[in-house]
Structure formats: structure tokens, C-alpha cells
Protein backbone atom coordinates (compact mmCIF):
# COMPACT_ATOMS: atom_id res chain seq x y z
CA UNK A 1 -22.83 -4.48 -12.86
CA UNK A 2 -23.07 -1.84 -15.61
CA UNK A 3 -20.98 1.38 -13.73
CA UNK A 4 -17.52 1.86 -14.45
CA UNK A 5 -14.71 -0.88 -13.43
CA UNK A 6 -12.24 -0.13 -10.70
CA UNK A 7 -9.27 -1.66 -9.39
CA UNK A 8 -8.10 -1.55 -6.19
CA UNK A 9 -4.32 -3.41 -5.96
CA UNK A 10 -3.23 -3.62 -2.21
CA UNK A 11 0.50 -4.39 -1.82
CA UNK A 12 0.93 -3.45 1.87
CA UNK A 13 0.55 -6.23 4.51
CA UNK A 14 0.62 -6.52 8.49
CA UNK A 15 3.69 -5.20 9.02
CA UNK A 16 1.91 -1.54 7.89
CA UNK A 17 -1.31 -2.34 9.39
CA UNK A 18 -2.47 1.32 9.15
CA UNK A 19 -2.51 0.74 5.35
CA UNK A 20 -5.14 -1.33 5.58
CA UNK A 21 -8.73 -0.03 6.18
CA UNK A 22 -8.89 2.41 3.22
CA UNK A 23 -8.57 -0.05 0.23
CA UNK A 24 -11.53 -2.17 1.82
CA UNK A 25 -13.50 1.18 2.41
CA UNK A 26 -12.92 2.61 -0.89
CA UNK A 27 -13.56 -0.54 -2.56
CA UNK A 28 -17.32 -0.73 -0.64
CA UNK A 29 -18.17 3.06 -1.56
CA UNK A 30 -17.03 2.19 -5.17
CA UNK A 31 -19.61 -0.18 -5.11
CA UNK A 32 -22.61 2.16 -3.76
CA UNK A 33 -21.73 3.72 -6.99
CA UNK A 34 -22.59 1.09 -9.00
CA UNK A 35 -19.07 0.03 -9.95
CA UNK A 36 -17.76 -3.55 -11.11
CA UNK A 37 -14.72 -3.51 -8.22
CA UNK A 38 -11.51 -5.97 -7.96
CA UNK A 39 -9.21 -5.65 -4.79
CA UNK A 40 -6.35 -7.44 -5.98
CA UNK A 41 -3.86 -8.13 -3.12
CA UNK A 42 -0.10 -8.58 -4.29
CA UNK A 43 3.06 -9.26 -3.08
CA UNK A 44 2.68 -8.54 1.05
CA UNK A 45 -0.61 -7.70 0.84
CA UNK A 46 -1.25 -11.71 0.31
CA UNK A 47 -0.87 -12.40 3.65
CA UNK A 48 -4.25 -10.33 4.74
CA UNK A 49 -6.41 -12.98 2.95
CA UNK A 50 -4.96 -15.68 5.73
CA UNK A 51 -7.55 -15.53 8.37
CA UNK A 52 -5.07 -16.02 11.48
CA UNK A 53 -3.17 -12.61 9.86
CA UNK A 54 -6.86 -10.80 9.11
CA UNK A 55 -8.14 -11.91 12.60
CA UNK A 56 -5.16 -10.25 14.46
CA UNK A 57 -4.68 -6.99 12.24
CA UNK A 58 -6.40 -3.71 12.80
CA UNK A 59 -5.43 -0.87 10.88
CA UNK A 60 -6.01 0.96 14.72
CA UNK A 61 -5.82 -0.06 18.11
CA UNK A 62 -9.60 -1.13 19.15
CA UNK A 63 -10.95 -0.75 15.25
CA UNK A 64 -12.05 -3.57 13.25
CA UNK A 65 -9.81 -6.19 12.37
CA UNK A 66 -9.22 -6.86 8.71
CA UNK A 67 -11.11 -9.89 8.87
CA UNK A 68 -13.87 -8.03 9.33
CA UNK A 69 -13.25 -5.53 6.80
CA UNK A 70 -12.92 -8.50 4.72
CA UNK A 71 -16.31 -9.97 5.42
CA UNK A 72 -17.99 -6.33 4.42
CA UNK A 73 -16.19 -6.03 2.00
CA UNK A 74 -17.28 -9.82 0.12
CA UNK A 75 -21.10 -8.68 1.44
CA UNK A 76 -21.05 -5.67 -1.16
CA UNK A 77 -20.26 -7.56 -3.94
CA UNK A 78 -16.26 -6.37 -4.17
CA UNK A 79 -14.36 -9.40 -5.85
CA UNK A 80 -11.44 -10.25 -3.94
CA UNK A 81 -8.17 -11.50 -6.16
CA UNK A 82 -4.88 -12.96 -4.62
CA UNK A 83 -1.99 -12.62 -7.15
CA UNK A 84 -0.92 -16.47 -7.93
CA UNK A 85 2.64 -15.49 -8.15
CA UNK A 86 2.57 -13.32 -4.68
CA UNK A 87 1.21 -16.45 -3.15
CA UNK A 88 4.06 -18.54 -4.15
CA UNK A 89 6.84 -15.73 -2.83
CA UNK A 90 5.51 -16.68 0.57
CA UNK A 91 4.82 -20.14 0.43
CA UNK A 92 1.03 -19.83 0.24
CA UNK A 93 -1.78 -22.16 -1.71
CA UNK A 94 -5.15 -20.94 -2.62
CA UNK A 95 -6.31 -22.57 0.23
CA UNK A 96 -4.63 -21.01 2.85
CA UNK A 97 -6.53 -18.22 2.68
CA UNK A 98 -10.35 -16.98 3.32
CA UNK A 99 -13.07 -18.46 0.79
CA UNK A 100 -13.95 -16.77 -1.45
CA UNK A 101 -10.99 -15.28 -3.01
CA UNK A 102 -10.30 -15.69 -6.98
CA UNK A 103 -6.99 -16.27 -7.95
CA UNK A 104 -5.49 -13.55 -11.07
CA UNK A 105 -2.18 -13.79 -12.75
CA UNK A 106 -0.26 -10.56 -14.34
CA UNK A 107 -2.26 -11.14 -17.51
CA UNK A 108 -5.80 -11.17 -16.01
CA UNK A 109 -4.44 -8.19 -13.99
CA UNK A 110 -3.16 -6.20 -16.54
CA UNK A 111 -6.59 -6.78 -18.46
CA UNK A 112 -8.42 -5.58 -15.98
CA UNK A 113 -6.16 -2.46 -15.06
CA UNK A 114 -6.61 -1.61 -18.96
CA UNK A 115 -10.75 -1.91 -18.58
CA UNK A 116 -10.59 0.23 -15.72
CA UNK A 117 -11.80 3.86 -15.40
CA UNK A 118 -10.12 3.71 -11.85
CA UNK A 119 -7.22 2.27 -10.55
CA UNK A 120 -5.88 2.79 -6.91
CA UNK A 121 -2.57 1.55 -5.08
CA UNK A 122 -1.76 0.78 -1.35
């Protein structure tokens, strides 16, 4: 993509489940602007990317599960990053969680946070 970069770094997981629909729906209107986006999940927010957790989260009662948000969220072309590090503070291996996510150390992270013209917390 040629717009601006933006990163997106969700540390919140299930156990603040109302946390979780606004980094997938800012990282899909980032992208209807022509932005290069990266949701990088960290520490808790690891545990979103299993699809058991995803499948039985809703950031409300009756919304859209996260697994779904998920799904949108790889259709519009957002990259989706699990911090190697996070994954090993809770016992988790890349392939644990959905397909489709890249794995990104501090380094890679820290690159990209540098590139970017946006960066966002949860």
C-alpha cells in the first residue's frame, strides 16, 4: 500500500472483553484510507488470536464475537502480529492460534512503531 503506516498494539484480552471491538474497527477504517495497518496483539491480548477464546468473546452481549471481527478484519488486508515473547508468557506456539497471524519480536515492533504516522494502544 502507499498511505501512511499505522499500528494498532492491543494488550487487553478476554477478561476486558469490551476492549475489544475498537482496535479491529479502527484497524479496517485505517485501511479504507489507504493505510499499510499492523494489529499487533501483546501480552493478554495473545489470547484473542486462539479461536476457542475469539469464538466465545464479544466485546457486547449479542454483538459479534471476536472471531468474527477477526475474519473482517484479515478480509481488508490488516496484518495481524502476535508478539513471540507474549506467546511464551502463556504457554502458547504459533500454532495455537488462527492462520494467518505473523509472528513480530520487540525489534520488528519497535521498527514498525518508528515508520508509523499512527500508533494506537488498547
Amino acid at each position: 500500500m502507499d498511505g501512511d503506516k499505522v499500528l494498532i498494539v492491543m494488550t487487553s484480552g478476554p477478561d476486558t472483553p469490551q476492549r475489544c471491538a475498537s482496535p479491529f474497527l479502527l484497524a479496517i477504517a485505517a485501511t479504507t484510507m489507504a493505510s499499510d495497518v499492523r494489529l499487533v496483539f501483546m501480552i493478554d491480548g495473545v489470547l484473542l488470536l486462539k479461536p476457542e477464546i475469539a469464538e466465545r468473546t464479544f466485546a457486547v452481549e449479542g454483538g459479534r464475537s471476536v472471531a468474527g471481527f477477526i475474519e473482517d478484519t484479515m478480509g481488508a488486508g490488516v496484518h495481524l502480529c502476535a508478539c513471540t515473547p507474549s506467546l511464551q508468557l502463556h504457554g502458547l506456539a504459533p500454532e495455537d492460534l488462527v492462520d494467518g497471524v505473523e509472528m513480530i519480536g520487540g525489534a520488528a515492533l519497535l521498527a514498525w512503531a518508528k515508520e508509523s504516522q499512527v500508533v494506537l494502544s488498547f
